[in-house]
C-alpha atoms as a PDB file:
ATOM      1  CA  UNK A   1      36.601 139.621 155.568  1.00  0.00           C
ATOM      2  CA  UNK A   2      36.112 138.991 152.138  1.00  0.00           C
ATOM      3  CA  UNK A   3      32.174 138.719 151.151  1.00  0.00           C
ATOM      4  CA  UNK A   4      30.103 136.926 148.321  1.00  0.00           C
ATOM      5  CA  UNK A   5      26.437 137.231 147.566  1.00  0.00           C
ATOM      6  CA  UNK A   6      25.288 134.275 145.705  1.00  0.00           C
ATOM      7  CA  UNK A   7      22.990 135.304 143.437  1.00  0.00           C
ATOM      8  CA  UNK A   8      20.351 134.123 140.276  1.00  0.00           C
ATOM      9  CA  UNK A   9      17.371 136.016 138.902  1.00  0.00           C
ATOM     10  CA  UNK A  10      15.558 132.558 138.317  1.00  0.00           C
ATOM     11  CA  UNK A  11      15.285 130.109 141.438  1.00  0.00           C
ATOM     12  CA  UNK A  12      15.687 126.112 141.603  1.00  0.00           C
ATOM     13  CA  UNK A  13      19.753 126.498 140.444  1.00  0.00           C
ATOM     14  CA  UNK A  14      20.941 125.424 143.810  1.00  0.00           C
ATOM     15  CA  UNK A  15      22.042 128.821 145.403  1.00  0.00           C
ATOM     16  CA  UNK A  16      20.972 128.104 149.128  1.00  0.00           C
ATOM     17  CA  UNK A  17      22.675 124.749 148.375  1.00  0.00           C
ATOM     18  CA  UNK A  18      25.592 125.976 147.077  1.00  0.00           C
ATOM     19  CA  UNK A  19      25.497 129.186 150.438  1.00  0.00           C
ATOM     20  CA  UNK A  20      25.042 126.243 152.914  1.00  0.00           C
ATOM     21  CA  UNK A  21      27.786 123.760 151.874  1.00  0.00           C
ATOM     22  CA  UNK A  22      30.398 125.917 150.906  1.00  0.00           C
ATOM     23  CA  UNK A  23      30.542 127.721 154.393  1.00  0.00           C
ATOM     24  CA  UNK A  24      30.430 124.666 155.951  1.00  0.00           C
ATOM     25  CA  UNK A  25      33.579 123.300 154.291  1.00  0.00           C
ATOM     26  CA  UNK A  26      35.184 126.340 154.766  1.00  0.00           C
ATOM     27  CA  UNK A  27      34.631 126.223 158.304  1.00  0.00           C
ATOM     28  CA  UNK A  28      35.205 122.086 158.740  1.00  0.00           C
ATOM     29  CA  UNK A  29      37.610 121.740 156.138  1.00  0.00           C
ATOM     30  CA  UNK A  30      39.496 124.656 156.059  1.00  0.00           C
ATOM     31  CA  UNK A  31      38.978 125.951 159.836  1.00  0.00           C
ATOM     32  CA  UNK A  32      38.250 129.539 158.137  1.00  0.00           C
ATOM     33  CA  UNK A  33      35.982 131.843 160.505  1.00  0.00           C
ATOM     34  CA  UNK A  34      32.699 132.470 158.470  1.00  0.00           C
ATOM     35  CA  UNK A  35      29.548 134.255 158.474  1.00  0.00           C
ATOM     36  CA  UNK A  36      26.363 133.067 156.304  1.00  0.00           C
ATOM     37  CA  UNK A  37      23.780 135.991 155.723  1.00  0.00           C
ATOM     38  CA  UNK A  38      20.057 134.731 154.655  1.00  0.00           C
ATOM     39  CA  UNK A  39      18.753 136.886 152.929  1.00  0.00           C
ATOM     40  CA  UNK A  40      15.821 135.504 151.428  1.00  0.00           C
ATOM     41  CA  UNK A  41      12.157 135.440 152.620  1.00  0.00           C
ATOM     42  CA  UNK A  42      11.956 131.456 152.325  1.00  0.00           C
ATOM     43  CA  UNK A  43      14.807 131.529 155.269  1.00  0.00           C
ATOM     44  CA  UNK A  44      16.082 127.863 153.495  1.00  0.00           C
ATOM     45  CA  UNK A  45      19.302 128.661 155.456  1.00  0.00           C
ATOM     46  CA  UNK A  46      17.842 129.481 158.525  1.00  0.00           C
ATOM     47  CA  UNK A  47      15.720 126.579 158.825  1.00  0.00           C
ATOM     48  CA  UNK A  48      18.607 124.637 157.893  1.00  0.00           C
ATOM     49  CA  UNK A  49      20.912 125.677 161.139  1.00  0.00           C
ATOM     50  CA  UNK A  50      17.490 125.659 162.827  1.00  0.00           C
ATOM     51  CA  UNK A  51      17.672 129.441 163.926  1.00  0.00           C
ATOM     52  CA  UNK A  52      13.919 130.705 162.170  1.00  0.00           C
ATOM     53  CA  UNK A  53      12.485 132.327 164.300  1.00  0.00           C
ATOM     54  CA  UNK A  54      10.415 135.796 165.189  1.00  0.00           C
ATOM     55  CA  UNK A  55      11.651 135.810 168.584  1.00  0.00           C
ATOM     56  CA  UNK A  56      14.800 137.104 167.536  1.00  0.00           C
ATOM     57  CA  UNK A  57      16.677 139.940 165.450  1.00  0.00           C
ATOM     58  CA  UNK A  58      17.314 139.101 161.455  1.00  0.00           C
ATOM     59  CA  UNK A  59      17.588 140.383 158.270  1.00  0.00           C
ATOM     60  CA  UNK A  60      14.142 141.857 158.678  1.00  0.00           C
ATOM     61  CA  UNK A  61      16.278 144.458 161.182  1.00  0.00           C
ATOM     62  CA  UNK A  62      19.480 145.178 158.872  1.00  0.00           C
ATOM     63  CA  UNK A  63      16.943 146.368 156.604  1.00  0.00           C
ATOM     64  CA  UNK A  64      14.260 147.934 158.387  1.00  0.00           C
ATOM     65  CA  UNK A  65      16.497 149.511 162.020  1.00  0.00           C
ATOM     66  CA  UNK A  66      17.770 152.709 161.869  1.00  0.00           C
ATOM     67  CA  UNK A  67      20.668 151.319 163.516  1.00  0.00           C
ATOM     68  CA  UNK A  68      22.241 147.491 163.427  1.00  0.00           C
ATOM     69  CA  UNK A  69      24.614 146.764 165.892  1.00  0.00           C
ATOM     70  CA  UNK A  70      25.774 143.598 164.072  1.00  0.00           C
ATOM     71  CA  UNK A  71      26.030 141.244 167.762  1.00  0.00           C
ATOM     72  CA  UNK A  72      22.246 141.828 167.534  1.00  0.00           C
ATOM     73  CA  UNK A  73      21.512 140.196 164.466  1.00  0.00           C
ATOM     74  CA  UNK A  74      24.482 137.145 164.029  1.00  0.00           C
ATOM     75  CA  UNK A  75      23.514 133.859 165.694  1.00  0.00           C
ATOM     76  CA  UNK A  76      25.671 130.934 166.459  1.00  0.00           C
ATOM     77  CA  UNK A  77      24.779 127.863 163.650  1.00  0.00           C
ATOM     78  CA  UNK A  78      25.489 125.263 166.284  1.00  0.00           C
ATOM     79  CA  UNK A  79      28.489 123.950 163.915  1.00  0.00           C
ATOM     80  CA  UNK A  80      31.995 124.567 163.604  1.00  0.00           C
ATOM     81  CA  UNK A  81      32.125 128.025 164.817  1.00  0.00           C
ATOM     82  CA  UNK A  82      29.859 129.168 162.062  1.00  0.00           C
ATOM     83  CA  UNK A  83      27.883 131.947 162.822  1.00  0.00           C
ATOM     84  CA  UNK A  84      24.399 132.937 161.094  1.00  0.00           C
ATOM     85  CA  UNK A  85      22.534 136.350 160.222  1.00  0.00           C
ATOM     86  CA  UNK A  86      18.887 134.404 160.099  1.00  0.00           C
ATOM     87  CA  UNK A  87      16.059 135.864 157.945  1.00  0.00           C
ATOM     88  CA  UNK A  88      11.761 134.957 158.395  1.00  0.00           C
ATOM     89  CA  UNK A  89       8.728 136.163 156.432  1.00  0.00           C
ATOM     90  CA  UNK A  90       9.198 139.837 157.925  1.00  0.00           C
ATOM     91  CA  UNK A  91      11.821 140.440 155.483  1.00  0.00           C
ATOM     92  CA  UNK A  92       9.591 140.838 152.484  1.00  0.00           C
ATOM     93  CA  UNK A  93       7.741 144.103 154.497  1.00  0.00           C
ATOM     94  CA  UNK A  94      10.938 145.038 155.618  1.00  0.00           C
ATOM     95  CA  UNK A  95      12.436 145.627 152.180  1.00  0.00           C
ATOM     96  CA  UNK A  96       8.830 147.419 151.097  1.00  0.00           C
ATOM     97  CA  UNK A  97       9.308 149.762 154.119  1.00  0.00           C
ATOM     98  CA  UNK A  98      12.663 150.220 153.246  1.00  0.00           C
ATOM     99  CA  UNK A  99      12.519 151.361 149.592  1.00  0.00           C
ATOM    100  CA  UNK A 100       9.282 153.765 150.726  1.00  0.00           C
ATOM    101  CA  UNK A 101      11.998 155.120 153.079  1.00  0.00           C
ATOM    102  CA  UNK A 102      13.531 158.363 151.179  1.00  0.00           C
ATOM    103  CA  UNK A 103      15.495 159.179 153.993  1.00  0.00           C
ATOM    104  CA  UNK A 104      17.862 155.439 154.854  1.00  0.00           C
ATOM    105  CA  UNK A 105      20.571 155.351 152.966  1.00  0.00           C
ATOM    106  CA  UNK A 106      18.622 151.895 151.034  1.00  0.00           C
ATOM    107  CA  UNK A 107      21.500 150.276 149.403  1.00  0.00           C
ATOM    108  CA  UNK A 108      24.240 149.993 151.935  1.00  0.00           C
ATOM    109  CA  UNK A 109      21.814 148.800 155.160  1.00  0.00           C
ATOM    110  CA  UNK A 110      23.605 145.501 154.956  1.00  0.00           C
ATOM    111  CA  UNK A 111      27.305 146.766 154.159  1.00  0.00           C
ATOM    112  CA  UNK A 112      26.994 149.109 156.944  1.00  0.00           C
ATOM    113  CA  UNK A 113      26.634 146.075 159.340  1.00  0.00           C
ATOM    114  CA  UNK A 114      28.988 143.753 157.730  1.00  0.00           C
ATOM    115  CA  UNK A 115      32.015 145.995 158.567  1.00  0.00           C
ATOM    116  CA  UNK A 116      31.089 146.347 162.231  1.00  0.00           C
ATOM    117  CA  UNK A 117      32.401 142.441 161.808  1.00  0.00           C
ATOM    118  CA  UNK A 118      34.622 142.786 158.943  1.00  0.00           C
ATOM    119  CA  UNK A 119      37.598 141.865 161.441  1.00  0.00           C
ATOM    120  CA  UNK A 120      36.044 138.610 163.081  1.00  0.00           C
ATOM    121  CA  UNK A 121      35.603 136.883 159.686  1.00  0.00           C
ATOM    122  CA  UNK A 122      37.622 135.364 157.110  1.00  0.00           C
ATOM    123  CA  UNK A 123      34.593 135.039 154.617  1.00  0.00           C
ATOM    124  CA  UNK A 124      31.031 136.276 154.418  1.00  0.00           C
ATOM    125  CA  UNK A 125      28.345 134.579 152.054  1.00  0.00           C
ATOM    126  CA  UNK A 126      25.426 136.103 151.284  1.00  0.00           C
ATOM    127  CA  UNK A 127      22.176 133.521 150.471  1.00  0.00           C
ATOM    128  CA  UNK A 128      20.296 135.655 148.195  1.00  0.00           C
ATOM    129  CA  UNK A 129      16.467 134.954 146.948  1.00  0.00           C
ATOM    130  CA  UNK A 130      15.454 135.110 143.467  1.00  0.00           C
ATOM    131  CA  UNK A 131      14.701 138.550 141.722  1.00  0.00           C
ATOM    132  CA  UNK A 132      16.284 141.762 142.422  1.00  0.00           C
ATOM    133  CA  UNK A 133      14.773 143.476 145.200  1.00  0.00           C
ATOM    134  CA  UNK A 134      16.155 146.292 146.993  1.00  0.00           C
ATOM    135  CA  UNK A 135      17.604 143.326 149.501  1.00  0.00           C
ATOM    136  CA  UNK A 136      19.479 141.828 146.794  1.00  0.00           C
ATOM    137  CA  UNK A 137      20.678 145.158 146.177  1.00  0.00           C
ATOM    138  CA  UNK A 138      22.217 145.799 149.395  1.00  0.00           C
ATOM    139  CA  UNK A 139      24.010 142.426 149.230  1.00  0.00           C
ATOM    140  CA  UNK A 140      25.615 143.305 145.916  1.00  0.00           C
ATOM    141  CA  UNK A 141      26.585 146.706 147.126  1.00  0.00           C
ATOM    142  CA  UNK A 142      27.936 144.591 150.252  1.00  0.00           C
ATOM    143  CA  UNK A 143      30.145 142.224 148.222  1.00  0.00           C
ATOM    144  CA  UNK A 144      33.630 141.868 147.094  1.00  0.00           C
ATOM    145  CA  UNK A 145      32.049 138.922 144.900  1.00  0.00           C
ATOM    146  CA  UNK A 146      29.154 137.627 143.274  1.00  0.00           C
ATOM    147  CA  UNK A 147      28.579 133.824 142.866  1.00  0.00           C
ATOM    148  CA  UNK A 148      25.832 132.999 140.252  1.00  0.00           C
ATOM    149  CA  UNK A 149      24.804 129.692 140.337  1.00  0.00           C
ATOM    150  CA  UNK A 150      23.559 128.284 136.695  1.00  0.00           C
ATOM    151  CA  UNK A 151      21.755 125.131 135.931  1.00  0.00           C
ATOM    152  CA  UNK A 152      23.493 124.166 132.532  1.00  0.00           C
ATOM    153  CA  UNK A 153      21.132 123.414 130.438  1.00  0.00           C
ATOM    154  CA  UNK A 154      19.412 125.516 126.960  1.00  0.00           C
ATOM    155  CA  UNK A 155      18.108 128.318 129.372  1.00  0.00           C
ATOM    156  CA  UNK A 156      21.326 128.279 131.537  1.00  0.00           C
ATOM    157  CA  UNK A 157      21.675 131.805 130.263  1.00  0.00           C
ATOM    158  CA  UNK A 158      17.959 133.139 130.869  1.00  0.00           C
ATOM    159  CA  UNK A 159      18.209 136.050 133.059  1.00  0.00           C
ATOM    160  CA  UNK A 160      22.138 136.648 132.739  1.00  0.00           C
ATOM    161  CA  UNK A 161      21.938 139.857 130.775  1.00  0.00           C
ATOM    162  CA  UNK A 162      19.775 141.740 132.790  1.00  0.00           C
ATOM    163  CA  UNK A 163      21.721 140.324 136.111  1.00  0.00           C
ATOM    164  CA  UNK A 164      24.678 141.793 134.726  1.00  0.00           C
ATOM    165  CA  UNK A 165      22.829 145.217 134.199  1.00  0.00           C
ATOM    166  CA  UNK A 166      22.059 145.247 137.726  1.00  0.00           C
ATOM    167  CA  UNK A 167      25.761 144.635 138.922  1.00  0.00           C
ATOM    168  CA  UNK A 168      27.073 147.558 136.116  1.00  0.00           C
ATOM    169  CA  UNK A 169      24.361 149.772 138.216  1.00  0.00           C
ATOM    170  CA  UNK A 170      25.632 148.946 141.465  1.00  0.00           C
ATOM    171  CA  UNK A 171      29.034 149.952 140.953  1.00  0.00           C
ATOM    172  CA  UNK A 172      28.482 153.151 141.406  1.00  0.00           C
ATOM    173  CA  UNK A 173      27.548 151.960 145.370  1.00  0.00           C
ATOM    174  CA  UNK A 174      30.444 149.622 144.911  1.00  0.00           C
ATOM    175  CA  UNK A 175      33.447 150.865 143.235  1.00  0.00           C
ATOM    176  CA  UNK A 176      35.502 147.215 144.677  1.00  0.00           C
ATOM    177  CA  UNK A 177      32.764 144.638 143.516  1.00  0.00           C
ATOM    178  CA  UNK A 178      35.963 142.880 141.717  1.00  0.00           C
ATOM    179  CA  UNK A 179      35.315 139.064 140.919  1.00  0.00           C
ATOM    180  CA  UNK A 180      31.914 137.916 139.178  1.00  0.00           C
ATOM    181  CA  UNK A 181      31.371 133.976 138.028  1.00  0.00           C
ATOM    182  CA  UNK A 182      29.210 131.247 137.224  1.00  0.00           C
ATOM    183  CA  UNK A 183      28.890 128.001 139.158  1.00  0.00           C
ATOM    184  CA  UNK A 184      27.354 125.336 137.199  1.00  0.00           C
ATOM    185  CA  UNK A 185      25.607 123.362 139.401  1.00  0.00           C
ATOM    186  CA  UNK A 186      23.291 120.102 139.363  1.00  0.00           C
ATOM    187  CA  UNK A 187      26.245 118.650 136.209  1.00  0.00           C
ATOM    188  CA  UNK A 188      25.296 115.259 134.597  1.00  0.00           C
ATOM    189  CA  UNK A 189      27.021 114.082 131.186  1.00  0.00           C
ATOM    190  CA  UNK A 190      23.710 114.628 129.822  1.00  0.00           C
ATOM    191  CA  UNK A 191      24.848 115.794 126.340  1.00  0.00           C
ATOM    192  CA  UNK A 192      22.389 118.447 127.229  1.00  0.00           C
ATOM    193  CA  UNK A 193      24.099 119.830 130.279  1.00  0.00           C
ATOM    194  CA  UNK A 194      27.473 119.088 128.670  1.00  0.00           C
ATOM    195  CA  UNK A 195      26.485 121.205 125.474  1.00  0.00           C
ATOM    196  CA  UNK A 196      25.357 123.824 128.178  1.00  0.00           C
ATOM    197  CA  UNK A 197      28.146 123.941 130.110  1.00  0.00           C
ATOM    198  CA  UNK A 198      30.182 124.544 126.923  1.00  0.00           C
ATOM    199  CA  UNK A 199      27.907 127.104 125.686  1.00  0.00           C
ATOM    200  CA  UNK A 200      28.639 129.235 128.844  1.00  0.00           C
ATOM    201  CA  UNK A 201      32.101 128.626 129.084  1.00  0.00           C
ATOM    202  CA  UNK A 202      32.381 130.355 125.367  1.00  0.00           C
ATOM    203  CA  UNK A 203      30.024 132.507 126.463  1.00  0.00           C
ATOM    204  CA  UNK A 204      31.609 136.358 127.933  1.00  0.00           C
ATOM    205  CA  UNK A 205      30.058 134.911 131.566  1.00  0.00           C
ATOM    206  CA  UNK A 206      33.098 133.979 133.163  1.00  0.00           C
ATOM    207  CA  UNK A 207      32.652 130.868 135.041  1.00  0.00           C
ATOM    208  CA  UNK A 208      34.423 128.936 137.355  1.00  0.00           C
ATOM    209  CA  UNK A 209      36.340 125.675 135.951  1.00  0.00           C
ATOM    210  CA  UNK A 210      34.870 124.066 138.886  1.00  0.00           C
ATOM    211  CA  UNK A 211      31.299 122.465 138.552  1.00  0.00           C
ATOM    212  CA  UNK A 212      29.022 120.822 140.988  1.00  0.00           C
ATOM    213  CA  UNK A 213      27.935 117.683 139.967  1.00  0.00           C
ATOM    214  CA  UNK A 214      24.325 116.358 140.618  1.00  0.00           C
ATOM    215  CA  UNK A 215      23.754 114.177 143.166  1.00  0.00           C
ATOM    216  CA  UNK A 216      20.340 113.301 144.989  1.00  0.00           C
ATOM    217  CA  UNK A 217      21.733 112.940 148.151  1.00  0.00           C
ATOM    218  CA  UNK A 218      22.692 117.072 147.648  1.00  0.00           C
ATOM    219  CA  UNK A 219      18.541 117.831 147.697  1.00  0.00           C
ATOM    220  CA  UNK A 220      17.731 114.659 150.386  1.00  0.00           C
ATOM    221  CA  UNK A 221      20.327 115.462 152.967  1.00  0.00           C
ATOM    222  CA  UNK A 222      20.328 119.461 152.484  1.00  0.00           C
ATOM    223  CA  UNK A 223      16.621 120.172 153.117  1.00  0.00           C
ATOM    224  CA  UNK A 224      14.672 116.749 153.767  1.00  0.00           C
ATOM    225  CA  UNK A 225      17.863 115.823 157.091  1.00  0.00           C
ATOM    226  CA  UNK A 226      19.247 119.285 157.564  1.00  0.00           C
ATOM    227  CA  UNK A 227      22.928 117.614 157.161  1.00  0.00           C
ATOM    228  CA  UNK A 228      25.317 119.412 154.917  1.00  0.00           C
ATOM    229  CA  UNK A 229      26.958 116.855 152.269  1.00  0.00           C
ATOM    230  CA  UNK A 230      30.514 117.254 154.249  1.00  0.00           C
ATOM    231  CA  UNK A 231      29.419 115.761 157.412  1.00  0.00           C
ATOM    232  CA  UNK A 232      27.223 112.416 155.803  1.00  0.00           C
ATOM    233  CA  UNK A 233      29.100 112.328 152.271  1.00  0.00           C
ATOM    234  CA  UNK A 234      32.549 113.513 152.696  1.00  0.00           C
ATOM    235  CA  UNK A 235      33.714 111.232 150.072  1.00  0.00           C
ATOM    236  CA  UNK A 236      30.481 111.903 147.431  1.00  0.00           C
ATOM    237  CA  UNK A 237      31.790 113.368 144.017  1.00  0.00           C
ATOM    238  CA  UNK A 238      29.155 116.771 144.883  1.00  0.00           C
ATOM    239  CA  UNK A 239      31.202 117.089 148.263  1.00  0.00           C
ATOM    240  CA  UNK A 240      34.515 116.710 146.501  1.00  0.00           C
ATOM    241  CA  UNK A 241      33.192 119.094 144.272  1.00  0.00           C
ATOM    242  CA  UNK A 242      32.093 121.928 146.683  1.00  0.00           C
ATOM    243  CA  UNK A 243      35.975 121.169 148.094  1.00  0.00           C
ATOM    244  CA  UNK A 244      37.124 122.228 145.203  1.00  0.00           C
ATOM    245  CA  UNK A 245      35.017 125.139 144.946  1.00  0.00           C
ATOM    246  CA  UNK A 246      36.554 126.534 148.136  1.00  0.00           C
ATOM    247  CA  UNK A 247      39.877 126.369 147.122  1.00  0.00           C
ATOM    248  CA  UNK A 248      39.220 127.675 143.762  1.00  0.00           C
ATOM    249  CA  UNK A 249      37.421 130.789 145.415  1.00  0.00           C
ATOM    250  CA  UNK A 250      40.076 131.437 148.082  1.00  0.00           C
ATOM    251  CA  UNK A 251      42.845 130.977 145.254  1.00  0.00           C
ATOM    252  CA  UNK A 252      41.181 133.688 143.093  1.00  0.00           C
ATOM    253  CA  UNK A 253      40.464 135.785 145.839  1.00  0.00           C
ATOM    254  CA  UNK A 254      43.879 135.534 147.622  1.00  0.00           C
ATOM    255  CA  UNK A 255      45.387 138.819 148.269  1.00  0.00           C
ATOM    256  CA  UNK A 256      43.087 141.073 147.019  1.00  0.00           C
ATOM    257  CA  UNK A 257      41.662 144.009 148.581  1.00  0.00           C
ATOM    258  CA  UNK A 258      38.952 143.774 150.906  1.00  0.00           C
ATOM    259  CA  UNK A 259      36.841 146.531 151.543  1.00  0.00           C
ATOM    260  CA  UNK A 260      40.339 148.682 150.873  1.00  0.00           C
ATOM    261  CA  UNK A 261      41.684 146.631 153.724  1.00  0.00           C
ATOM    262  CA  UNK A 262      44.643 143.727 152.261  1.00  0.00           C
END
């Protein structure tokens, strides 16, 4: 299984977007077996696949159990065979608890689970909230790759620096955290977001060629419907886009070593 946390310090770039559609191509489109972690308070993924709830194990018990058995936490998404770790408000104390904890072992909760079910999955992605917290933490300590999505425009690089501080201090946790890249999302031909988009690609952020162009029907469908883009768009240029995405990912990712395991 090869893992991604998706990550931005500043919110509103399109990360739970980008978490949501790109599993579900890879899972419709490229019949890959995935699992999609939310692990952010606002549970946009969760709510998406319509698993909130506080009736059932999350996130809120990776962090916050002494021990996960990962069956207890994954849920079925209802589509495609893609499966679901769901996250509520109970998160947020779970992290607090966590980090007062001097005992857990704080930054590899997550990891620890993920490899119970490294063997089921092709692909993990991690749907990370704004901010570092110490549950951001254990999903960069938990990756092979981090996924930054960037709106390009004159503050596309707010926030970048210190991000990258935080990854250069989790290595230590995370000797094989190997492939790190911006995603411009929410693209126009703005001369704005064109000028940004340059700027980053000159920039020492490596980014992916592939951008995701902006497209209302990306916000309407995602989170006013609860459709993902590749089952009511499949021929929209944002869809086409995320396609691309995927195979760019898997291309750059093909081969390498996965938790030491080819």
């Amino acid at each position: 299984m090869r893992t991604a946390a998706v990550v931005n310090l500043k919110g509103g770039v399109g990360k739970s977007t980008t978490a949501i559609n790109l599993a579900l191509i890879m899972v419709k489109v490229f019949k890959k077996h995935v699992l999609l972690v939310d692990n952010d308070i606002q549970a946009n993924v969760s709510k998406f696949f319509s698993v909130h709830s506080y009736d059932y194990k999350s996130m809120e018990n990776v962090l916050r159990d002494k021990e996960t058995i990962a069956e207890d936490v994954i849920r079925s998404s209802g589509r495609y065979g893609l499966d679901i770790i769901p996250a509520n408000m109970n998160l947020d104390a779970a992290a607090v608890d966590l980090m007062l904890d001097q005992e857990a072992n704080q930054m590899t909760k997550l990891r620890d689970v993920l490899q119970q079910v490294e063997d089921r999955y092709d692909y993990c992605f991690i749907d990370c909230p704004p901010g570092v917290g110490i549950n951001v933490l254990n999903a960069l300590v938990a990756a092979n790759d981090v996924i930054i999505p960037i709106k390009a425009d004159k503050n596309a690089l707010d926030g970048m620096e210190e991000l990258t501080e935080v990854i250069e201090e989790v290595r230590p946790y995370n000797p094989g955290l190997s492939l790190v890249k911006c995603l411009v999302t929410m693209f126009t031909n703005d001369i704005s977001v064109v000028k940004g988009e340059e700027a980053l690609q000159k920039s020492e952020y490596s980014t992916f060629t592939t951008h995701i162009r902006y497209s209302k029907k990306v916000i309407d469908w995602t989170y006013e419907k609860g459709k993902s883009l590749i089952e009511v768009t499949p021929r929209s240029a944002a869809t086409r886009d995320y396609k691309n995405l995927a195979l760019e990912y898997m291309d750059l990712t093909k081969g390498k070593l996965q938790h030491g395991v080819k």
